[in-house]
C-alpha atoms as a PDB file:
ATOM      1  CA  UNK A   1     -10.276   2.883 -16.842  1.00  0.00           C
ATOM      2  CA  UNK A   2     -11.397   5.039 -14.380  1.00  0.00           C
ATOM      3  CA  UNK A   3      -8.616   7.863 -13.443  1.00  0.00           C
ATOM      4  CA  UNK A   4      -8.099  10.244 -10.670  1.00  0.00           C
ATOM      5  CA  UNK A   5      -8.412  13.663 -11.857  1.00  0.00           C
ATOM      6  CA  UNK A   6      -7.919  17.256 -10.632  1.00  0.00           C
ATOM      7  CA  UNK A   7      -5.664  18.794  -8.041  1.00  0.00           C
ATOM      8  CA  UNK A   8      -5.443  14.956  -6.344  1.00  0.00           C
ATOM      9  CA  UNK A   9      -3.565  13.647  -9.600  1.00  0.00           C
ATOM     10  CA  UNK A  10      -1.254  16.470  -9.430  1.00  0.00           C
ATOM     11  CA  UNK A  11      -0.457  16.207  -5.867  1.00  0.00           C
ATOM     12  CA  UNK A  12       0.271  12.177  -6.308  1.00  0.00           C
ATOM     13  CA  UNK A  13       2.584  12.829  -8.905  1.00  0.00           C
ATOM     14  CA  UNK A  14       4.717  15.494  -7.524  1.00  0.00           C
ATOM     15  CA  UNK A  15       4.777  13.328  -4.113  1.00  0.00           C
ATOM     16  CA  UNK A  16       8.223  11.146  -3.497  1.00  0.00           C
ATOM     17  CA  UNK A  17       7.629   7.848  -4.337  1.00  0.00           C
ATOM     18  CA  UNK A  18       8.070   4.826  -6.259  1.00  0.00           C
ATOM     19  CA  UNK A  19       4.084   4.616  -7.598  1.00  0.00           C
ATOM     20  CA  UNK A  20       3.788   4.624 -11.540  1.00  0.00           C
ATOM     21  CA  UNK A  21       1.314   6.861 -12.671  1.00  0.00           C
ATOM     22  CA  UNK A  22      -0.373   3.834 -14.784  1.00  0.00           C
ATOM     23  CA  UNK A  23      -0.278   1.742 -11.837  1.00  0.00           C
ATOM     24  CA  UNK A  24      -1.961   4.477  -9.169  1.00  0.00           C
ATOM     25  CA  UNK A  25      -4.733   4.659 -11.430  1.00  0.00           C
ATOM     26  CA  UNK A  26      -4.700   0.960 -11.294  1.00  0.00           C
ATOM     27  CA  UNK A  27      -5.107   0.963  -7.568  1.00  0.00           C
ATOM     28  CA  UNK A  28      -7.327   3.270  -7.715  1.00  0.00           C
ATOM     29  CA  UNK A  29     -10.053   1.214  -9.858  1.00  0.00           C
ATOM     30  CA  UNK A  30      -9.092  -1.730  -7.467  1.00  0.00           C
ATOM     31  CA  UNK A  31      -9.655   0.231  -4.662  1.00  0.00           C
ATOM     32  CA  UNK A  32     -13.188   1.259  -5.710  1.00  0.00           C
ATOM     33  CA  UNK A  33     -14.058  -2.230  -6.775  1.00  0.00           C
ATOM     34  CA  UNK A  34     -13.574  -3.605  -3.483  1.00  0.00           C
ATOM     35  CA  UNK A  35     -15.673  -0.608  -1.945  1.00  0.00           C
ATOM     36  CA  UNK A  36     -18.479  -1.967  -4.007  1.00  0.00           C
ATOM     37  CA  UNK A  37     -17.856  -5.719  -2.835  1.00  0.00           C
ATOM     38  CA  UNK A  38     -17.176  -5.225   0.127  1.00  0.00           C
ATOM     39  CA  UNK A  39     -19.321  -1.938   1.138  1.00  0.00           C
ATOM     40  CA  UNK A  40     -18.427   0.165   4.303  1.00  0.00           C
ATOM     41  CA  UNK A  41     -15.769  -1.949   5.750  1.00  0.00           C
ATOM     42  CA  UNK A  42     -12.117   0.125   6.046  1.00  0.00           C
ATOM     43  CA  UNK A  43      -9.169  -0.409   4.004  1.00  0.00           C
ATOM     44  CA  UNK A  44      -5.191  -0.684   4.924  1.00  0.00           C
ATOM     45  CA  UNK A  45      -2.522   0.124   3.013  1.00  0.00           C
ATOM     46  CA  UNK A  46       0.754  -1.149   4.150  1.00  0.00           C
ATOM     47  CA  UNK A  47       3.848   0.797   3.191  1.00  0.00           C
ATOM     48  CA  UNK A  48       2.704   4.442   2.809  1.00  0.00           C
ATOM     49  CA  UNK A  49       6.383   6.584   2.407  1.00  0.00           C
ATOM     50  CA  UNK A  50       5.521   9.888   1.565  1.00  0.00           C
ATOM     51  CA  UNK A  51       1.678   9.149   0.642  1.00  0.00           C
ATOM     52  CA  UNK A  52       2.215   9.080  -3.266  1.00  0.00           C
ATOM     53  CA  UNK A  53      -0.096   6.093  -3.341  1.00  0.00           C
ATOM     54  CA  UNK A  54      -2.035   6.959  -0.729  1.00  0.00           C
ATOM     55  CA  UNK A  55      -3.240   9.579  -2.882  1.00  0.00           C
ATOM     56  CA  UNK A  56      -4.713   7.447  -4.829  1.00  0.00           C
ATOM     57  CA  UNK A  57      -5.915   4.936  -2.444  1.00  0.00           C
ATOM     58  CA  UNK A  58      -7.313   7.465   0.299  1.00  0.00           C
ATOM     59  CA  UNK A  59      -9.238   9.261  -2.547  1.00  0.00           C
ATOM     60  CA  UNK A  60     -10.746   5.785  -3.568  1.00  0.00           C
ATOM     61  CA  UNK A  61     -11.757   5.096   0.075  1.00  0.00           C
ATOM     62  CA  UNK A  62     -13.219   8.537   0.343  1.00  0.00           C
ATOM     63  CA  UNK A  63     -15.724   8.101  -2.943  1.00  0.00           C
ATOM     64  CA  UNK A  64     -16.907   4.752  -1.014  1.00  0.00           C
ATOM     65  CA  UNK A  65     -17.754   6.278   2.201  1.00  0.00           C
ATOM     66  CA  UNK A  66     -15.084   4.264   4.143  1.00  0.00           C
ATOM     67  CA  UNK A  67     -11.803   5.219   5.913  1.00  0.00           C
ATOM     68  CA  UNK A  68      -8.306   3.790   4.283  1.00  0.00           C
ATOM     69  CA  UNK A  69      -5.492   3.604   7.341  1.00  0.00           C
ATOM     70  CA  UNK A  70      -2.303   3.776   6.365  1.00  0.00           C
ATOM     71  CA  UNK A  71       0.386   1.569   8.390  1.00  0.00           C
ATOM     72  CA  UNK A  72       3.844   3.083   8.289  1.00  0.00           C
ATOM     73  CA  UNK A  73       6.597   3.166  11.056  1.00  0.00           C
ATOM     74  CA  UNK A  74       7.769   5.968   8.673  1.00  0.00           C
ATOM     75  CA  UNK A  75      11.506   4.433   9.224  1.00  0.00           C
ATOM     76  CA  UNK A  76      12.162   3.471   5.892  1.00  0.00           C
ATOM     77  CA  UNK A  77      12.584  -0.006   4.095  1.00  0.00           C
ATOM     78  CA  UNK A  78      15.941  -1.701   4.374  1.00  0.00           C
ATOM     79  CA  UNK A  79      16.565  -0.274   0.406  1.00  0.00           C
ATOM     80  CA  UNK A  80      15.896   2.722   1.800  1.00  0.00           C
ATOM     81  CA  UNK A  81      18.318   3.269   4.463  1.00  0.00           C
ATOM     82  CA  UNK A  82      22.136   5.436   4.430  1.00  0.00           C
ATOM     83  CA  UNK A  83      24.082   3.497   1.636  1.00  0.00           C
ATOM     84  CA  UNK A  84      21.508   1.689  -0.276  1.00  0.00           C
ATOM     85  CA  UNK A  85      20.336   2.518  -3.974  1.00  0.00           C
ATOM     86  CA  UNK A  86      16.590   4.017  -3.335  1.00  0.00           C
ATOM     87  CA  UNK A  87      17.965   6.244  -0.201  1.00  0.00           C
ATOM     88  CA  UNK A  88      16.518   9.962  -0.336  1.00  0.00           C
ATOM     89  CA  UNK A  89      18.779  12.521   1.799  1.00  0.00           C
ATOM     90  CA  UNK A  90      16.008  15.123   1.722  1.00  0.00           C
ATOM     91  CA  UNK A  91      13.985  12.721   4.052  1.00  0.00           C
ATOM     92  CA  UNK A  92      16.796  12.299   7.002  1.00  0.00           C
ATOM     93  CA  UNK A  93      15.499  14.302   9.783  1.00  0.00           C
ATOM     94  CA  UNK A  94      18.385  16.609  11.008  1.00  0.00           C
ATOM     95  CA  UNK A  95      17.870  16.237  14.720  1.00  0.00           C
ATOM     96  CA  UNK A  96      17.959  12.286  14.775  1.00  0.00           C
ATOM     97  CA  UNK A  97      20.116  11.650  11.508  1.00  0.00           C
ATOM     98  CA  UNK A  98      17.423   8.792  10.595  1.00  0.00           C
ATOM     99  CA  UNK A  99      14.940   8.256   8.193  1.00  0.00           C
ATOM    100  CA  UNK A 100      11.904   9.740   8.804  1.00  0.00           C
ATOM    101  CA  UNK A 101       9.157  10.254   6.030  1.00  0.00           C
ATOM    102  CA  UNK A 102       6.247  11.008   8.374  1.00  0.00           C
ATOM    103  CA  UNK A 103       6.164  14.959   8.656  1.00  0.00           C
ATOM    104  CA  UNK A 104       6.060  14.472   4.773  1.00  0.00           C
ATOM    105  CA  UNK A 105       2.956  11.894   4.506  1.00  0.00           C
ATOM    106  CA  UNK A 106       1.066  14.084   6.890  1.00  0.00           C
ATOM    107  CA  UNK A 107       1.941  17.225   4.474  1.00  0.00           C
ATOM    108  CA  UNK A 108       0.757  15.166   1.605  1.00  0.00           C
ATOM    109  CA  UNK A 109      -2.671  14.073   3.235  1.00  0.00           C
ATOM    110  CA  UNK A 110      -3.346  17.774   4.146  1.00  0.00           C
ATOM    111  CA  UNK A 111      -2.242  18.881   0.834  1.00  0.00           C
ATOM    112  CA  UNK A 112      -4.784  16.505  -0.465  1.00  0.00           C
ATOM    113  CA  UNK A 113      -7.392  17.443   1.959  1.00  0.00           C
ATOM    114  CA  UNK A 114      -8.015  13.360   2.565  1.00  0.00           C
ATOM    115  CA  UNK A 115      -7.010  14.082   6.695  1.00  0.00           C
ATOM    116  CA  UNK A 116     -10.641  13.047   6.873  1.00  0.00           C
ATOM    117  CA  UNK A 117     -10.581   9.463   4.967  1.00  0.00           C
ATOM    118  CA  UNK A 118      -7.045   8.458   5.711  1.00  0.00           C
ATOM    119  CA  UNK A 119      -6.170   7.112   9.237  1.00  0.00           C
ATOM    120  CA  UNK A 120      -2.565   8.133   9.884  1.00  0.00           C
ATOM    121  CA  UNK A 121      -1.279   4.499  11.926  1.00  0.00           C
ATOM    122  CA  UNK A 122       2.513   4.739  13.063  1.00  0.00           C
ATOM    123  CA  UNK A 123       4.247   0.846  13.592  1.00  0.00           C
ATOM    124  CA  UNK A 124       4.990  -2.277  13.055  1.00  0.00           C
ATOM    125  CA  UNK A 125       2.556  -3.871  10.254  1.00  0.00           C
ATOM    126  CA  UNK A 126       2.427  -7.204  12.028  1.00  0.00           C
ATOM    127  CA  UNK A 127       1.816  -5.893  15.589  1.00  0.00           C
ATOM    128  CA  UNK A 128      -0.774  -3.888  14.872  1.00  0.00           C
ATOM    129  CA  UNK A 129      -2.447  -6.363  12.368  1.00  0.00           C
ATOM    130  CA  UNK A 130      -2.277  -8.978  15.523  1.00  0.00           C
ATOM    131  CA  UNK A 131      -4.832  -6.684  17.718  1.00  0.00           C
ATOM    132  CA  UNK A 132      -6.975  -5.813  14.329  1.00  0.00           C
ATOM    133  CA  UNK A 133     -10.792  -6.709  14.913  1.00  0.00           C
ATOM    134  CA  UNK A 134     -12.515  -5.467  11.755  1.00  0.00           C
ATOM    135  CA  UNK A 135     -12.859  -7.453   8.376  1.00  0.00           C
ATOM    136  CA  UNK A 136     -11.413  -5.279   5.597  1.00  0.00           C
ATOM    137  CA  UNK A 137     -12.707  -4.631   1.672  1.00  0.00           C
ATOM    138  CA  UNK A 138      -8.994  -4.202   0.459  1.00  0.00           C
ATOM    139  CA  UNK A 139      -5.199  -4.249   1.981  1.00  0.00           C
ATOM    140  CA  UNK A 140      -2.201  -3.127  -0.523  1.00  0.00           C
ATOM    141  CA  UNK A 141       1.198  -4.832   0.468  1.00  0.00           C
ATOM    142  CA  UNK A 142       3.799  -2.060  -0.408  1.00  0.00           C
ATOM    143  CA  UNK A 143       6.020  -2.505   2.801  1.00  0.00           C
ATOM    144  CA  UNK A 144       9.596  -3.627   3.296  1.00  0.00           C
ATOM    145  CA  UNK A 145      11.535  -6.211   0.574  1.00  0.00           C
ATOM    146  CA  UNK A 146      13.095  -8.283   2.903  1.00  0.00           C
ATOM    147  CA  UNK A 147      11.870 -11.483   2.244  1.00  0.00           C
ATOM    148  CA  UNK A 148      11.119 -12.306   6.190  1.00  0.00           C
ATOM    149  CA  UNK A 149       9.275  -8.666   6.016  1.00  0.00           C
ATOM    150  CA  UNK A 150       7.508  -9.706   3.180  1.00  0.00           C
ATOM    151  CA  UNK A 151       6.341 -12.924   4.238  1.00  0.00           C
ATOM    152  CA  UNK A 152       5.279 -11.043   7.590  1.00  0.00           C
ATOM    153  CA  UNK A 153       2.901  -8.649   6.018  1.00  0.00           C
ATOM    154  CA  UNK A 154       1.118 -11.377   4.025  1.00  0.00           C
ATOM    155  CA  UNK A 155       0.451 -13.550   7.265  1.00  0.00           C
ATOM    156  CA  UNK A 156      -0.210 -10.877   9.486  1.00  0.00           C
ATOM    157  CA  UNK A 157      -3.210  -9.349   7.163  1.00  0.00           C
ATOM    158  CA  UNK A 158      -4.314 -11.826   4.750  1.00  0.00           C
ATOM    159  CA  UNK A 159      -6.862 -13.358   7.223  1.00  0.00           C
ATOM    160  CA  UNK A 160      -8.430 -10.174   7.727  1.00  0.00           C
ATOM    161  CA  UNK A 161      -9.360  -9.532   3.876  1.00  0.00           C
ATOM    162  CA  UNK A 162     -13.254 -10.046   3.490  1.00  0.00           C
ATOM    163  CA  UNK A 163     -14.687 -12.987   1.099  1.00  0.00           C
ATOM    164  CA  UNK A 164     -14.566 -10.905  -1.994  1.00  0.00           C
ATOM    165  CA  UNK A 165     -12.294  -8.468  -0.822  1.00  0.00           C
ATOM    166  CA  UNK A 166      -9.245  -7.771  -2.901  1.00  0.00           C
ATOM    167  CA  UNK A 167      -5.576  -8.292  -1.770  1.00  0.00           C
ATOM    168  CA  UNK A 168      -3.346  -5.630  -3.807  1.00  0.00           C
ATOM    169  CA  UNK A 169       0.789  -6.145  -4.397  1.00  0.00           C
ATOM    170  CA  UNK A 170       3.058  -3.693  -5.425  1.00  0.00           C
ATOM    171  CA  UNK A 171       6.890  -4.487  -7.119  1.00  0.00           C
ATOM    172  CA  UNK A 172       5.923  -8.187  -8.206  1.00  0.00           C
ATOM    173  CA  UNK A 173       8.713  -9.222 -10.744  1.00  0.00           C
ATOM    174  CA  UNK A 174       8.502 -12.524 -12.083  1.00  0.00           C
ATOM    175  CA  UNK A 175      11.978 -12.195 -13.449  1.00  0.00           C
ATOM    176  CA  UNK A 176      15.072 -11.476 -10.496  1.00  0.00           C
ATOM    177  CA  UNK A 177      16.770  -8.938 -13.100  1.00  0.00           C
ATOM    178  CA  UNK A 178      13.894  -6.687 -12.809  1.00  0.00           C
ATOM    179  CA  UNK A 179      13.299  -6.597  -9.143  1.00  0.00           C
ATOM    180  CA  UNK A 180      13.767  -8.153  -5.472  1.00  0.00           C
ATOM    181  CA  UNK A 181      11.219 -11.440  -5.470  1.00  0.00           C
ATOM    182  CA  UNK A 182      10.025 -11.271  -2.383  1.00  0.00           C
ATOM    183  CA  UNK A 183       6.685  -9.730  -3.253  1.00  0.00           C
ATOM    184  CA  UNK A 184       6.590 -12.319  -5.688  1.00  0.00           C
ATOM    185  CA  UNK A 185       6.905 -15.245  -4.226  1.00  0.00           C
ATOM    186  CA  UNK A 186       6.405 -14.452  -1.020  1.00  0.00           C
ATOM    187  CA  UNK A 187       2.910 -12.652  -1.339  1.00  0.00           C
ATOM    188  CA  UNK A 188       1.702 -13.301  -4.705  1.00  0.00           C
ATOM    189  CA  UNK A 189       2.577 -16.865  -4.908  1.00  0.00           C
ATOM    190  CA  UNK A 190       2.035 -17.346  -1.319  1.00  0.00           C
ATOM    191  CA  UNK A 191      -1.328 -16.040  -2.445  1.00  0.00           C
ATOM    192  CA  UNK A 192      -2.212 -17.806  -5.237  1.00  0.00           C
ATOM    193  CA  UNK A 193      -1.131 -20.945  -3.834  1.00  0.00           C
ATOM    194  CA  UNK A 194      -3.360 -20.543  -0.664  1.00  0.00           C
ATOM    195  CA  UNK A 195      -6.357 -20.900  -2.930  1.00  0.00           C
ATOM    196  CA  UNK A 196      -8.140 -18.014  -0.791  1.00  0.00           C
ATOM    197  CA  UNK A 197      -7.097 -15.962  -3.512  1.00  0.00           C
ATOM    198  CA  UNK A 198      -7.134 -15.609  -7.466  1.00  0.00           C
ATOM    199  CA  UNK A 199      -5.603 -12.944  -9.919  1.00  0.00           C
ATOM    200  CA  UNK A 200      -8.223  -9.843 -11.198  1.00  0.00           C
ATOM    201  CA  UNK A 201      -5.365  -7.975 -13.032  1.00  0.00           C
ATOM    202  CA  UNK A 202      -1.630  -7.202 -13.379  1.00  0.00           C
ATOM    203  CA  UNK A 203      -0.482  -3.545 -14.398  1.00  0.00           C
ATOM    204  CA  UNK A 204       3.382  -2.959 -14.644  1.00  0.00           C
ATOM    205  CA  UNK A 205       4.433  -4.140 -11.126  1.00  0.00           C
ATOM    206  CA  UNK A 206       0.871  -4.115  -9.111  1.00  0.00           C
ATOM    207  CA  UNK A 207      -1.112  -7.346  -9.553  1.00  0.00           C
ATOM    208  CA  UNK A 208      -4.756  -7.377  -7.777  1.00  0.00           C
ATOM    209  CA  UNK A 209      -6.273 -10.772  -6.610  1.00  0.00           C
ATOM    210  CA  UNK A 210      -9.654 -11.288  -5.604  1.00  0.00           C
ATOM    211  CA  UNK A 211     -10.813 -13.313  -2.209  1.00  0.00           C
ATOM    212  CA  UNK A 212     -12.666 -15.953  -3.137  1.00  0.00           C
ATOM    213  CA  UNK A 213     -12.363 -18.498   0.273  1.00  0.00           C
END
């Protein structure tokens, strides 16, 4: 499998995040497969935290000429928030008392020196997929958990996926005492089930589908 190597690897794993090494390098072969299929049309990622994955991604985008923008209100997931099992004091800004991880995604990108191939896009995933124009070579789902949040991510930017394009998943857990289901069945099976769609691989907790309608 092809890896990312040098100071990039390093940075990506000593970024916050919830991205297995194993499974970055997965998205990263993904990534450059759909550059090939698909060549010269952008990528999204959905979901970018701190810019662990993006790492990965963005560097991918960047070997196939094309521009990766990352859509983040930078708020935090639900499981993120005060009170909640995967909150991270460190990234509560002190003037507002909320979650904010953009000042640290726009460190990582800089530290990374991928300011160039990564488009930094602050909102809602749904709005701004409902004003998107441009067929893409690749999305990764790695938003919210809610299963309505979920489900919205899939509708919003499924459609815009290019025939042969791949669609990319992050935290799918077939079994509920692993992990939340709503990537699961709301995405992948959603997916799967559409028939646009079929499976190319499944590494820990990202699976990679293909467009194939």
């Amino acid at each position: 499998m092809t890896k990312l190597s040098g100071e990039r690897r390093t940075i990506a794993l000593d970024t916050t995040g919830f991205m297995p090494e194993v499974e970055g390098d997965a998205l990263f072969v993904a990534a450059l497969a759909a550059g090939k299929a698909c060549p010269g049309m952008p990528m999204v990622e959905i979901g970018s935290y701190c810019g662990r994955s993006t790492v990965w991604f963005g560097s991918a985008a960047e070997t196939c000429n094309t521009l990766l923008f990352a859509v983040d209100h930078h708020g935090g997931s639900e499981e993120n928030q005060i009170g909640w099992e995967w909150h991270d004091p460190t990234l509560v800004d002190a003037t507002t008392g909320r979650l904010n991880t953009l000042p640290h995604f726009e460190k990582t990108m800089s530290r990374a020196g991928l300011t160039d191939s990564v488009r930094t896009v602050v909102g809602d995933s749904p709005t701004i997929a409902s004003t998107w124009t441009q067929q893409i070579a690749m999305c990764f789902i790695d938003g919210g958990h809610a299963r309505d949040v979920a489900a919205n991510d899939y509708a919003a930017w499924n459609g815009h996926i290019a025939l042969g394009g791949i669609l990319a998943i992050h935290d799918v857990f077939t079994d509920p005492e692993l992990g939340g289901q709503a990537p699961y069945e709301e995405i992948y099976l959603a997916a799967i089930n559409s028939g646009k769609f079929v499976d190319v691989s499944a590494t820990g907790s990202l699976r990679v589908l293909t467009r194939v309608k």
